[in-house]
Protein backbone atom coordinates (compact mmCIF):
# COMPACT_ATOMS: atom_id res chain seq x y z
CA UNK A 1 -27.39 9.73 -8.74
CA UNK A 2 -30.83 8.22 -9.76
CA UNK A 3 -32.68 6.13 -6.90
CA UNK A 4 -32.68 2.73 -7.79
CA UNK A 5 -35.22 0.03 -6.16
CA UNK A 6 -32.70 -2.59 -4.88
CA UNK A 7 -35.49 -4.58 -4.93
CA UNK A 8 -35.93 -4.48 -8.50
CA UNK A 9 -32.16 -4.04 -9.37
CA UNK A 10 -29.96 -6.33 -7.68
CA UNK A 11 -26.94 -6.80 -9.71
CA UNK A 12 -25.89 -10.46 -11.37
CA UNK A 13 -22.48 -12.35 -12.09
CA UNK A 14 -22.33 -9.82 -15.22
CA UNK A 15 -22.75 -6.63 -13.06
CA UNK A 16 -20.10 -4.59 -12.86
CA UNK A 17 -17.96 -3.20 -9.92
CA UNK A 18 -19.63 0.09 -10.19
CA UNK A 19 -23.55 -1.61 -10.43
CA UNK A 20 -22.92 -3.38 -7.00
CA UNK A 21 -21.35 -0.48 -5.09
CA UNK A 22 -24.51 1.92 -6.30
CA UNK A 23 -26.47 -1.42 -5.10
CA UNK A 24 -25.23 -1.59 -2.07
CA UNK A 25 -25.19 2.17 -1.44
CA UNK A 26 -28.90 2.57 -2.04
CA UNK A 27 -29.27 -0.15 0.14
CA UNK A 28 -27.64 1.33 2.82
CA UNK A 29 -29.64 4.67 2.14
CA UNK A 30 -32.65 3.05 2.59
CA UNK A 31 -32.53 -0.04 5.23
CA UNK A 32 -29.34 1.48 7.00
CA UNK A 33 -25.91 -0.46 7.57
CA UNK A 34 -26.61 -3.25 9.22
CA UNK A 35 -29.76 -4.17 7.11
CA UNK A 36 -27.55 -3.48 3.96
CA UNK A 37 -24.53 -5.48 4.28
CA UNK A 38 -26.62 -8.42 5.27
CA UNK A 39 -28.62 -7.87 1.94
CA UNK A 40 -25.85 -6.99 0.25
CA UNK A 41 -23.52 -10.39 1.57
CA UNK A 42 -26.38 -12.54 0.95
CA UNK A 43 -26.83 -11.24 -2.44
CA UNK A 44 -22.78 -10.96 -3.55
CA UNK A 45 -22.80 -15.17 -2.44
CA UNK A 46 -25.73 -16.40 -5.20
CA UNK A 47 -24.53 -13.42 -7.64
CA UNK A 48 -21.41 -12.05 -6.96
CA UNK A 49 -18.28 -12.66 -9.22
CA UNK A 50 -14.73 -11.64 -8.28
CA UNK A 51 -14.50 -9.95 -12.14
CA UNK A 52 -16.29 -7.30 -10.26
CA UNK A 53 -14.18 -6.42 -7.22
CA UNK A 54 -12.57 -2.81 -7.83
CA UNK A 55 -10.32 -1.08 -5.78
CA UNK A 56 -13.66 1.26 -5.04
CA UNK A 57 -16.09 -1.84 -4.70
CA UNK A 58 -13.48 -3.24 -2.18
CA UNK A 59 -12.58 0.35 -0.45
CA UNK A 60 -16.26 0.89 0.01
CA UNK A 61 -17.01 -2.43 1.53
CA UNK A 62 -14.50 -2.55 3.81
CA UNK A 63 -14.76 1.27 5.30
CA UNK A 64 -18.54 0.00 5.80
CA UNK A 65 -17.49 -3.74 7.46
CA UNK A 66 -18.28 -6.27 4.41
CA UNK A 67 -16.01 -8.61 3.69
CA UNK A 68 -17.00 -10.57 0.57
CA UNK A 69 -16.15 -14.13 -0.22
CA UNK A 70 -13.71 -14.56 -3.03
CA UNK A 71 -12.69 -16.69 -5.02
CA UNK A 72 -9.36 -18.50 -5.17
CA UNK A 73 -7.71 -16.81 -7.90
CA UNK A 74 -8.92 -13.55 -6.28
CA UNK A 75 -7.58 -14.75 -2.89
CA UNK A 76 -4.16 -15.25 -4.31
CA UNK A 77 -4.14 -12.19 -6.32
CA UNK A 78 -4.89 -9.86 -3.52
CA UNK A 79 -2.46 -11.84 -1.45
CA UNK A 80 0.48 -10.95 -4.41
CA UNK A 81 -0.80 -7.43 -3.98
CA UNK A 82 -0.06 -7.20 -0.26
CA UNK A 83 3.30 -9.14 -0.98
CA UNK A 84 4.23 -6.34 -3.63
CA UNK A 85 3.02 -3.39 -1.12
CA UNK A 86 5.36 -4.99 1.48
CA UNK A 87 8.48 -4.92 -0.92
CA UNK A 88 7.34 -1.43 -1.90
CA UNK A 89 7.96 -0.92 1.79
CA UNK A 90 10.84 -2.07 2.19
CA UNK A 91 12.01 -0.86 -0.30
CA UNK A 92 11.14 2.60 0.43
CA UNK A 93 12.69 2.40 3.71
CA UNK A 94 15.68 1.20 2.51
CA UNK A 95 15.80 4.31 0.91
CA UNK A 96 16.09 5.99 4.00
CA UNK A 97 18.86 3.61 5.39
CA UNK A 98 20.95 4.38 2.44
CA UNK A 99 20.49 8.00 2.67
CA UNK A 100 21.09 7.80 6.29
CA UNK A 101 23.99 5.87 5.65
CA UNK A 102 25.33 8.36 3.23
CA UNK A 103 25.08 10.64 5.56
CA UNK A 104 27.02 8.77 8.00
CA UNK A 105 29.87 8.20 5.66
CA UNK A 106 29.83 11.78 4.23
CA UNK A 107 29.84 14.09 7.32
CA UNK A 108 33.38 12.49 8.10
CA UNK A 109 34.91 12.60 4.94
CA UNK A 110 34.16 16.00 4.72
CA UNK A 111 35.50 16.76 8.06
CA UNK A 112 38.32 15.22 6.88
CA UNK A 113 38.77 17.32 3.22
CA UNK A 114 37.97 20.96 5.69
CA UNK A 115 40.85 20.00 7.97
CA UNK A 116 43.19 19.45 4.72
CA UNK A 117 41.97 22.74 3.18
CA UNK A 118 42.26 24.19 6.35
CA UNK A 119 46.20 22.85 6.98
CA UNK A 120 47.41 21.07 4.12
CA UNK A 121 50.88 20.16 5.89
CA UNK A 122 49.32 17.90 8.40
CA UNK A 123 48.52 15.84 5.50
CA UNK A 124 51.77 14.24 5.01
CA UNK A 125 52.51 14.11 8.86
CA UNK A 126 48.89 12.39 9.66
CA UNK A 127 49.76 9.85 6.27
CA UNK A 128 53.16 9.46 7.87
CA UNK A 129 51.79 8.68 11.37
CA UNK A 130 49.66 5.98 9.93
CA UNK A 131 52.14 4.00 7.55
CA UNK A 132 53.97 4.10 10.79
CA UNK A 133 52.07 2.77 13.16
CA UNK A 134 50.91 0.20 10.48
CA UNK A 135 53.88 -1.44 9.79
């Protein structure tokens, strides 16, 4: 990657995701951390525009502690996103509950069919038993 000047280089409401996160990584290279994310804060609330937050912007903010204003529309958007990675959740768990309940159902019934292939004429006295005590 080619050193930029962040002075000379700081990135506008056009910029792309990929302009601020080199931005903000040379600016962390050369002021450290703490330096950089004031910079870089201070800089994404005169030019920042939520048409640039990418998954990688927003991965590489957060793992270094910026949290950048957003707009609404933004807000609610990544707000829908945690909604739909909560159903994904649930539903994936679900999964489990049905397999698991599957399971439950399944051992016994084949308990059941090995004791019939096992003696087939206790089949018609366990049936028998039943309607009996049934009625």
């Amino acid at each position: 990657m080619a050193f930029i000047n962040p002075a000379e280089a700081i990135p506008t409401k056009t910029s792309k995701g990929e302009e601020w996160k080199a931005w903000y990584l040379e600016l962390k290279n050369r002021y450290g951390k703490k330096n950089a994310n004031t910079i870089f804060t201070k800089a994404w609330s005169k030019r920042g525009s939520d048409s640039a937050i990418t998954n990688d912007l927003d991965e590489t903010l957060k793992k270094n502690g910026v949290n950048i204003q957003r707009g609404l529309v933004a807000s609610i958007q990544e707000g829908a996103y945690d909604i739909a990675d909560t159903i994904g959740d649930v539903f994936s768990m679900g999964k489990y509950v049905w397999i698991g309940g599957l399971v439950m159902v399944g051992v016994p019934v084949f308990i059941f069919l090995l004791q019939i292939a096992r003696k087939p004429e206790r089949v018609g006295a366990v049936a028998g038993t039943a309607i009996k005590y049934a009625k």
